[in-house]
Protein backbone atom coordinates (compact mmCIF):
# COMPACT_ATOMS: atom_id res chain seq x y z
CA UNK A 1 157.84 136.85 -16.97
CA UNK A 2 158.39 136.26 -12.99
CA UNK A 3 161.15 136.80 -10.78
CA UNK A 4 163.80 135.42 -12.07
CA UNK A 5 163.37 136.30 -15.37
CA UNK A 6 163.28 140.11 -14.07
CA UNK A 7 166.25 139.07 -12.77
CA UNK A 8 167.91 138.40 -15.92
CA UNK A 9 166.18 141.42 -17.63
CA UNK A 10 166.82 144.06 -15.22
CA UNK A 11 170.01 142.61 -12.91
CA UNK A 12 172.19 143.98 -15.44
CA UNK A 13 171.21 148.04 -13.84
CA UNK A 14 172.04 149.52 -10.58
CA UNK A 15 169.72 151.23 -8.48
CA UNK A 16 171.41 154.20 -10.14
CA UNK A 17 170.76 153.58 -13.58
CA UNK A 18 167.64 152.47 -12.92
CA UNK A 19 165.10 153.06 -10.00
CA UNK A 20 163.52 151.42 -7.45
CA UNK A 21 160.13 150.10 -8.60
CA UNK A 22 157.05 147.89 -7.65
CA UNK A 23 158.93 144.71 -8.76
CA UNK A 24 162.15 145.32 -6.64
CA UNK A 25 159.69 145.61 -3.47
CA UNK A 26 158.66 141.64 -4.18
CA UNK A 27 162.08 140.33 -4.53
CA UNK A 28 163.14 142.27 -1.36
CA UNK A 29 159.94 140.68 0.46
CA UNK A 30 160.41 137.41 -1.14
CA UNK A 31 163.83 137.12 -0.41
CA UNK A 32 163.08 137.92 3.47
CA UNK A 33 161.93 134.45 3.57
CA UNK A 34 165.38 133.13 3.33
CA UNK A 35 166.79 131.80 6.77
CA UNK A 36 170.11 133.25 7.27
CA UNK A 37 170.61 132.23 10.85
CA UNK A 38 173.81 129.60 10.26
CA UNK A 39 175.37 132.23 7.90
CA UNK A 40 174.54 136.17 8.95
CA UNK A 41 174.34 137.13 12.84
CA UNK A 42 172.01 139.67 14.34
CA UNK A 43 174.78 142.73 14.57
CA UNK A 44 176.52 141.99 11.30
CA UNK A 45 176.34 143.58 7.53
CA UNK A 46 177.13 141.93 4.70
CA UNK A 47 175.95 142.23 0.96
CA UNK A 48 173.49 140.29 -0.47
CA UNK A 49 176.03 137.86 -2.28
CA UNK A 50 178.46 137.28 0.52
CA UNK A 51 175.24 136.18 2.47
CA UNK A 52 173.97 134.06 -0.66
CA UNK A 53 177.46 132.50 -0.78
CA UNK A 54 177.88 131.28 2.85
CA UNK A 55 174.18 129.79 2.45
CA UNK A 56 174.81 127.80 -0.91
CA UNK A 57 178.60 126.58 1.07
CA UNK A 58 176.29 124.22 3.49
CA UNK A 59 173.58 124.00 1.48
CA UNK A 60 172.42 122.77 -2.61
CA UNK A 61 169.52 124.67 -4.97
CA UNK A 62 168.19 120.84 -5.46
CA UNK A 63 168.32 120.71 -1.80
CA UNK A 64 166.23 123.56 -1.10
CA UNK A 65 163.82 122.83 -4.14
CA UNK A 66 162.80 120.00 -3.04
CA UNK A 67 162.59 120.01 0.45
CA UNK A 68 158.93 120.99 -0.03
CA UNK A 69 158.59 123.69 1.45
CA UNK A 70 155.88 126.43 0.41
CA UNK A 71 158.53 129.32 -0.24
CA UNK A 72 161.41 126.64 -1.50
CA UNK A 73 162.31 129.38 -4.03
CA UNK A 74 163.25 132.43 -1.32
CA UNK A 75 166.84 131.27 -0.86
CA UNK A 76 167.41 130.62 -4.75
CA UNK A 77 165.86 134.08 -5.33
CA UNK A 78 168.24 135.68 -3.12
CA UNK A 79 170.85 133.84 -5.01
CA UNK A 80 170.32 135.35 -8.49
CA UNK A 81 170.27 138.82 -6.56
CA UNK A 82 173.52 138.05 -4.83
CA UNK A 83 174.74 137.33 -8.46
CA UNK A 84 173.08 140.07 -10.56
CA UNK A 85 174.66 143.66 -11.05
CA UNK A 86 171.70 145.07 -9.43
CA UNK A 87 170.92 143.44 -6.19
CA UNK A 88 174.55 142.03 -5.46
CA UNK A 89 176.44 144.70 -3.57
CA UNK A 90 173.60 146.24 -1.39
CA UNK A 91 173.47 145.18 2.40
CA UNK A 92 172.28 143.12 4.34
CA UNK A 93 171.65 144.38 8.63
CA UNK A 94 169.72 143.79 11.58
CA UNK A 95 168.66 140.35 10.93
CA UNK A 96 166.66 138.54 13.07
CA UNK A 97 164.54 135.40 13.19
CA UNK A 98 163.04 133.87 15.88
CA UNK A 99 160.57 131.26 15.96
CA UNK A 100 159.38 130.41 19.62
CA UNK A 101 156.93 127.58 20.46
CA UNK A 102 156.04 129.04 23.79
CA UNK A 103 155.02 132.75 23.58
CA UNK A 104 153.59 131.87 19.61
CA UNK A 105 155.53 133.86 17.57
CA UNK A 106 157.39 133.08 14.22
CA UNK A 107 159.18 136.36 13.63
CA UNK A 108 162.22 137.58 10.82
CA UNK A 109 163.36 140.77 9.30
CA UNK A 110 165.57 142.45 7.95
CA UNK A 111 167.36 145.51 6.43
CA UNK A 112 168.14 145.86 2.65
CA UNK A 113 170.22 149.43 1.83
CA UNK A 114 168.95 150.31 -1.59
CA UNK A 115 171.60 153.16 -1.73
CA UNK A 116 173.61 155.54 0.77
CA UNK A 117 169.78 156.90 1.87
CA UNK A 118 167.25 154.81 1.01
CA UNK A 119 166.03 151.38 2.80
CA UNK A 120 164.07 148.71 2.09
CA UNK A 121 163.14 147.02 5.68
CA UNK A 122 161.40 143.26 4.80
CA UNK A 123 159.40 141.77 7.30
CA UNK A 124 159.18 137.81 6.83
CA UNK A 125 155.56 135.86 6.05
CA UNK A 126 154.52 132.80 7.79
CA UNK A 127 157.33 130.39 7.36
CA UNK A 128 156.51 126.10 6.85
CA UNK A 129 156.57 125.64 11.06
CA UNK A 130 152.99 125.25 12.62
CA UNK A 131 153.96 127.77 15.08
CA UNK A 132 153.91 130.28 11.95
CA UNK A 133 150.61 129.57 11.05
CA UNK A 134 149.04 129.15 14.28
CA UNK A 135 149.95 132.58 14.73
CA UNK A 136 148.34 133.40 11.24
CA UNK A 137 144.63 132.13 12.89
CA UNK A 138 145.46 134.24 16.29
CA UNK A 139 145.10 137.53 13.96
CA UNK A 140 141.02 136.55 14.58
CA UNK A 141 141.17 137.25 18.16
CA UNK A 142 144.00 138.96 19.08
CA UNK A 143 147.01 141.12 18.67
CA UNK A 144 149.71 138.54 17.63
CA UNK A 145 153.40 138.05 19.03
CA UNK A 146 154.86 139.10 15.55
CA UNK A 147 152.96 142.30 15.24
CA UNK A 148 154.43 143.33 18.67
CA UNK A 149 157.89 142.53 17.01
CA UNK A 150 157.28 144.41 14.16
CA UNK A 151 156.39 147.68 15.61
CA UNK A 152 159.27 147.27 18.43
CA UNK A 153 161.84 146.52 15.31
CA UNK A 154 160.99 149.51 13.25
CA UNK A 155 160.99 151.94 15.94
CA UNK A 156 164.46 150.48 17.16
CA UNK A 157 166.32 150.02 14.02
CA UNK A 158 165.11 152.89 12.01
CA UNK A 159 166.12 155.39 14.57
CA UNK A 160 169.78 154.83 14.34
CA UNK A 161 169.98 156.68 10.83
CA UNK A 162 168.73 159.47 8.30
CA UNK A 163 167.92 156.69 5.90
CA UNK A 164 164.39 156.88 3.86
CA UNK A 165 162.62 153.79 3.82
CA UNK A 166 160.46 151.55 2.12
CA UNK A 167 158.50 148.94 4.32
CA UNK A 168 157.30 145.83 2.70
CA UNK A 169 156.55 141.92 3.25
CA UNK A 170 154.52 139.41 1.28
CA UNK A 171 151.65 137.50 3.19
CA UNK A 172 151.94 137.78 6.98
CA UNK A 173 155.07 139.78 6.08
CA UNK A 174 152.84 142.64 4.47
CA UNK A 175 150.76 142.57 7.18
CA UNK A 176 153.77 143.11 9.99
CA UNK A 177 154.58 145.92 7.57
CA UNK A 178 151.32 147.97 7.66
CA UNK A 179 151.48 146.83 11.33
CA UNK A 180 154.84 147.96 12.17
CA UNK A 181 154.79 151.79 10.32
CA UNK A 182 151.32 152.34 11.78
CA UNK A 183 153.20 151.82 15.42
CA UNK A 184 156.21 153.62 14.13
CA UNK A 185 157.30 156.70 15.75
CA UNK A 186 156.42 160.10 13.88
CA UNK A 187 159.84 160.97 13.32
CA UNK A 188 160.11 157.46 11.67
CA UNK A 189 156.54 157.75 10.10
CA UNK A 190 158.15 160.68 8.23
CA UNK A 191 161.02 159.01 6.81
CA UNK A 192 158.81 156.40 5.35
CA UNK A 193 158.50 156.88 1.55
CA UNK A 194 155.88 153.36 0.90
CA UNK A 195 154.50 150.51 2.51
CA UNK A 196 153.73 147.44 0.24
CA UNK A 197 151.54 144.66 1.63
CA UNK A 198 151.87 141.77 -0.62
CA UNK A 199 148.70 140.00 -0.49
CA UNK A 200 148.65 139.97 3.31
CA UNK A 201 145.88 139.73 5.67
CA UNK A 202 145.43 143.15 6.19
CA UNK A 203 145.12 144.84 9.51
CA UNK A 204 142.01 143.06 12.13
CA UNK A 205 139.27 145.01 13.42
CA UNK A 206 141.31 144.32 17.11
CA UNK A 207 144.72 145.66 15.67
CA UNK A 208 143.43 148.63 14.18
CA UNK A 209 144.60 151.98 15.74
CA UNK A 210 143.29 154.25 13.14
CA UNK A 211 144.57 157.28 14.04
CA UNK A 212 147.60 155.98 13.23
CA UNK A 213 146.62 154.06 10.58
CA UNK A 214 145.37 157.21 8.87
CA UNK A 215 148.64 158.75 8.53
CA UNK A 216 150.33 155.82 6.69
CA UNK A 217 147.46 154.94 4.65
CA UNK A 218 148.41 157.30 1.47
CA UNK A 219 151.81 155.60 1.34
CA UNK A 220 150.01 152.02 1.48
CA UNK A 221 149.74 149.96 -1.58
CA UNK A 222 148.60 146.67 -1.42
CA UNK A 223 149.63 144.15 -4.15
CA UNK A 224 146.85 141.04 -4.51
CA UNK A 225 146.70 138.47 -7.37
CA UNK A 226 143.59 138.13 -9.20
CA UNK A 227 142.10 135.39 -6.72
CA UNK A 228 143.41 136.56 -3.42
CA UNK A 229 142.41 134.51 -0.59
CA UNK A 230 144.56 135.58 2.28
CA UNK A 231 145.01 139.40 1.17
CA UNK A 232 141.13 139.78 1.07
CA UNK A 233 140.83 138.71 4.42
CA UNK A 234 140.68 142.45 6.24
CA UNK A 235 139.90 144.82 4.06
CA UNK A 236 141.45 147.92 5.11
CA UNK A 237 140.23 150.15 2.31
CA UNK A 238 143.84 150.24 1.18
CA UNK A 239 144.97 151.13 -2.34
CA UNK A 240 145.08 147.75 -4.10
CA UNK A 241 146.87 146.48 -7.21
CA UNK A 242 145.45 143.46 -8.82
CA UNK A 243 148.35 141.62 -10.74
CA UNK A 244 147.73 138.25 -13.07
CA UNK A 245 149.73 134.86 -12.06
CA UNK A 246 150.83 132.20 -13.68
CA UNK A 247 149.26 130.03 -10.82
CA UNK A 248 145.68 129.22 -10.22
CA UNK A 249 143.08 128.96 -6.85
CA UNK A 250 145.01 129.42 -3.58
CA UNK A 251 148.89 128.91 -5.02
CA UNK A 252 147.94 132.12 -7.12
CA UNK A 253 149.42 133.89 -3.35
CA UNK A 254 152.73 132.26 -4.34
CA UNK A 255 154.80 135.44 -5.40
CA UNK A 256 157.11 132.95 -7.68
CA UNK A 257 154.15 133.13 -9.93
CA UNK A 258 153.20 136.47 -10.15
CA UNK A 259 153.14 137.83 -13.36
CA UNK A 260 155.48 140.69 -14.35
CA UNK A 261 155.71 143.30 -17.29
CA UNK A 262 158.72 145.25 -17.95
CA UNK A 263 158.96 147.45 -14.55
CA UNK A 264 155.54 146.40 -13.70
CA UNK A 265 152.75 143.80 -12.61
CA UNK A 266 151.04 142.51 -15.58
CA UNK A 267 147.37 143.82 -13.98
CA UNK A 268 144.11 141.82 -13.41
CA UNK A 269 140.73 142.06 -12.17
CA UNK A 270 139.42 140.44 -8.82
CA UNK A 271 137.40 137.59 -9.62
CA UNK A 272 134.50 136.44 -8.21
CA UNK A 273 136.11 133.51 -6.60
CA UNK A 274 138.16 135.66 -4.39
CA UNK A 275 134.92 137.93 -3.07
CA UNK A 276 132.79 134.78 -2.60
CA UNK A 277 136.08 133.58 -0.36
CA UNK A 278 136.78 136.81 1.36
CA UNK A 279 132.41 136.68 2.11
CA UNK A 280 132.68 133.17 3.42
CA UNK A 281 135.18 133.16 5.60
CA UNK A 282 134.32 136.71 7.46
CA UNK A 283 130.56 135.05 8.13
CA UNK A 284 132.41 132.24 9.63
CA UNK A 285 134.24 134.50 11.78
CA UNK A 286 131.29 136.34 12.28
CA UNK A 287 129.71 133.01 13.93
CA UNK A 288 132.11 132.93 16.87
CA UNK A 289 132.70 134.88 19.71
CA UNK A 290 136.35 135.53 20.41
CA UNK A 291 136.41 133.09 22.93
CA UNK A 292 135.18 130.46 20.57
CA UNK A 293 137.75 131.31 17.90
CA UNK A 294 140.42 130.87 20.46
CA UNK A 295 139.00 127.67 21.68
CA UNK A 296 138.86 126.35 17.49
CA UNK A 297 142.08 127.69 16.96
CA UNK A 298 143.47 125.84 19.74
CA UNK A 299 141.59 123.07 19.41
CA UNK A 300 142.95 122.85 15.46
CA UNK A 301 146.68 122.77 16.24
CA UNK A 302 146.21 120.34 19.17
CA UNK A 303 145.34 118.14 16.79
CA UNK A 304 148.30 119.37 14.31
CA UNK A 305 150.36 118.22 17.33
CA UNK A 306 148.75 114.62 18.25
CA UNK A 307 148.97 114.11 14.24
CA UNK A 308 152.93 114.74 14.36
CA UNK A 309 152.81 117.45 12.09
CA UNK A 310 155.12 120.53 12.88
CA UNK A 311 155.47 121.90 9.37
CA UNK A 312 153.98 122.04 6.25
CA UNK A 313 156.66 119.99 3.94
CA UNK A 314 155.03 117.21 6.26
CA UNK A 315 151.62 116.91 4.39
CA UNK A 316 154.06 117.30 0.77
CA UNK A 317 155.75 113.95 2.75
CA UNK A 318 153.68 112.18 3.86
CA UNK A 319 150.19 112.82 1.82
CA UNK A 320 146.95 112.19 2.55
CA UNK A 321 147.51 109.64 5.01
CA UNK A 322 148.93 112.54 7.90
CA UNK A 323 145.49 114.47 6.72
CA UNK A 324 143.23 111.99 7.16
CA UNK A 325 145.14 111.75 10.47
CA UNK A 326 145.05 115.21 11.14
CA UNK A 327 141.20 115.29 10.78
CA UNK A 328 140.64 112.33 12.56
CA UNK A 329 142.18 114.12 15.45
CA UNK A 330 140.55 117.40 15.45
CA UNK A 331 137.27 115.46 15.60
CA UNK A 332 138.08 113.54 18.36
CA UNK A 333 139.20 116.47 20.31
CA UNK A 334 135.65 118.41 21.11
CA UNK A 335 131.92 118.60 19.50
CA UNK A 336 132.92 122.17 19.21
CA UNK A 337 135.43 121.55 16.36
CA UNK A 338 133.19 119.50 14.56
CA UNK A 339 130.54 122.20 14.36
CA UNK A 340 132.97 124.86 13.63
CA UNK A 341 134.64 122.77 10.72
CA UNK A 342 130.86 122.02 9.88
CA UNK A 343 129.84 125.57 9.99
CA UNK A 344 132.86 126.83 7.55
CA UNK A 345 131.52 124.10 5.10
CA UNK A 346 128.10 125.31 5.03
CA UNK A 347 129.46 128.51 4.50
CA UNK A 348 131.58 128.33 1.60
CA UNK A 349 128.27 125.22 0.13
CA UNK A 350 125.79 127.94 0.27
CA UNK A 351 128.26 130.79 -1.07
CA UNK A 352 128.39 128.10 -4.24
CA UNK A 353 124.85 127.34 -4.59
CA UNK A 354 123.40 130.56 -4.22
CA UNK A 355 125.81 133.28 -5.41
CA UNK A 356 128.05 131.77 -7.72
CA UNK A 357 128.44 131.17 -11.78
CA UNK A 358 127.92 127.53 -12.78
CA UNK A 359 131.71 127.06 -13.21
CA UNK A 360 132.04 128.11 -9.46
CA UNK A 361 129.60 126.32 -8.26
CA UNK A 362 130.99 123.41 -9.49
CA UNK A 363 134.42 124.23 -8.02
CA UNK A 364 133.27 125.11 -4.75
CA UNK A 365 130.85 122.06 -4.52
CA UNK A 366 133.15 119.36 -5.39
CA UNK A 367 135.76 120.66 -2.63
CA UNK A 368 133.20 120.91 -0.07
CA UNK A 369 131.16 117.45 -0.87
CA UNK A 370 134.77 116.27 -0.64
CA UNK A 371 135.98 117.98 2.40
CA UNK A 372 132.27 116.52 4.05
CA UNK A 373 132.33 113.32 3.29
CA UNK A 374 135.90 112.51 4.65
CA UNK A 375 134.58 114.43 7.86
CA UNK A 376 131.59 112.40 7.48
CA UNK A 377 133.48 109.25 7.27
CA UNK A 378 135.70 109.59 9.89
CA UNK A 379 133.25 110.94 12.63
CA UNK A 380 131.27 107.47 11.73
CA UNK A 381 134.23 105.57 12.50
CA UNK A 382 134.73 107.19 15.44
CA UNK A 383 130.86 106.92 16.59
CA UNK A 384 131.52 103.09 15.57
CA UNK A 385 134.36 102.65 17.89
CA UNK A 386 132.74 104.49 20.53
CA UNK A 387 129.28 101.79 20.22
CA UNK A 388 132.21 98.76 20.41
CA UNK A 389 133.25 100.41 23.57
CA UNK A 390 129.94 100.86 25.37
């Protein structure tokens, strides 16, 4: 079962009659997703359903399942919470969201009061705006906007209170979690009771304060799918549950899919796939100076921007013609791009040939051949146009 059939197993129980457990932590860091910002202000409290009601006044379930976007089930999630026994009556506080094109940042949380005592405090993944995931690729070189957030929110709003709390977010979300109790005050670091990363990132080698880190990392538990892409990315030697999904490749990191048993992940075993990922992608980091990954990551959304994309329900739009697009620009922006793009494909080619199983290979292969020869044919183009003009 998934989410919402948990929902209509368990939603019948109060926190009372029935504990917090592994699977409440997702639907509280699913949920997060939701934007509340026409319905719930920064300084207000109000349940879960009261908020789920204003949304659904202004706004349809069709509407929001179709509009696209990757986490197009968050708001309809915290609908069947807002309407189950369980989840209905707790509260909502110190939302915020901001999203700010300027400084980088694509920041939400929130507050979710389990009981009179207990907390859940959700920090929001990347979002469908290209400011979100431009921040994602800025966790290579630096310390990003977000993270800054997180660790100023948790050491502002957890102080007002005796409350114990659990910290949690899926994706970037789990990562602003780890992020934000590692920066969190002793006294606060006290009160903490877990931290669940849901597949996130993980903490970067330029984040790290380990110190700190050391004093969280017994309450950490990180929750991946079978083949996790973006939770394998740092590995922070954290204490890692490997659930099955319902999903397959990269959309196994959508939480919608992830695979539940009674109070409890149905559990897996890492495949191959994800290590030869997780491999690939840290030797392509490994090929750049910090310099040049803020130069590619620059260079990348630049050419997000010429290509008129500023979120991802854009590419579900408009298809392959605003990729093709998209490519053709990042090309034409610098040689560097090229070879970086280039690079990441030789990577992930000789990670198939050489290490994997003959159904891997074959996976792996057939994306990259495919992924080359559109670069292949556009950069010829390109060269072609450039011959006209001389």
């Amino acid at each position: 079962m998934n989410m919402y059939d948990y929902l209509k197993w368990r939603g019948d129980l109060t926190f009372r009659q029935d504990g917090f457990n592994i699977v409440d932590n997702l639907l509280f860091a699913y949920a997060c997703y939701t934007d509340l910002t026409e319905v719930v202000t920064e300084d207000e409290t109000v349940t879960i359903h009261e908020a789920a009601e204003r949304l659904f006044k202004l706004h349809t379930e069709e509407e929001m399942l179709n509009s696209g976007s990757l986490i197009a089930h968050a708001p309809v999630i915290l609908r069947r919470m807002g309407e189950s026994k369980r989840f209905g009556n707790l509260l909502i506080s110190n939302y915020v969201r901001r999203v700010n094109e300027q400084d980088t940042e694509q920041f939400s949380a929130m507050h979710f009061q389990i009981d009179p005592r207990t907390t859940y405090i959700a920090f929001c993944g990347t979002d469908d705006t290209i400011i979100g995931w431009k921040e994602d690729f800025q966790m290579s070189y630096k310390v990003i906007k977000a993270e800054i957030s997180s660790a100023e929110y948790i050491n502002r709003t957890a102080k007002k209170n005796f409350h114990h709390y659990y910290v949690g977010g899926h994706s970037k979300g789990g990562t602003l979690a780890v992020y934000a109790a590692m920066k969190a005050s002793p006294s606060i670091k006290k009160k903490i009771i877990s931290v669940y990363s849901n597949d996130g990132p993980g903490i970067s080698p330029i984040a790290m304060d380990e110190a700190r880190f050391a004093a969280i990392q017994p309450k950490l538990i990180k929750v991946i799918p079978e083949l996790s892409i973006v939770g394998s990315l740092f590995d922070n030697d954290d204490n890692k549950v490997i659930i099955q999904s319902s999903e397959s490749l990269f959309w196994e990191h959508d939480a919608v899919g992830w695979q539940i048993l009674g109070k409890d992940f149905e559990r897996g075993t890492l495949t191959e796939e994800s290590k030869l990922i997780r491999e690939g992608v840290r030797d392509f980091l490994a090929s750049m100076d910090m310099k040049q990954r803020e130069e590619w990551v620059n260079e990348m959304f630049l050419a997000f921007d010429k290509a008129g994309i500023v979120g991802v329900p854009d590419f579900s739009k408009k298809g392959l013609p605003i990729l093709a697009k998209f490519i053709k620009e990042i090309l034409s922006i610098n040689d560097n791009a090229k070879d970086a793009f280039g690079k990441l494909g030789q990577v992930f080619g000789s990670l198939a040939s050489e290490r994997a199983e003959d159904v891997i290979k074959s996976r792996f292969k057939s994306i990259s051949d495919g992924i080359g020869d559109m670069i292949k044919s556009i950069g010829k183009k390109k060269d072609d146009k450039d011959s006209e003009k001389e």
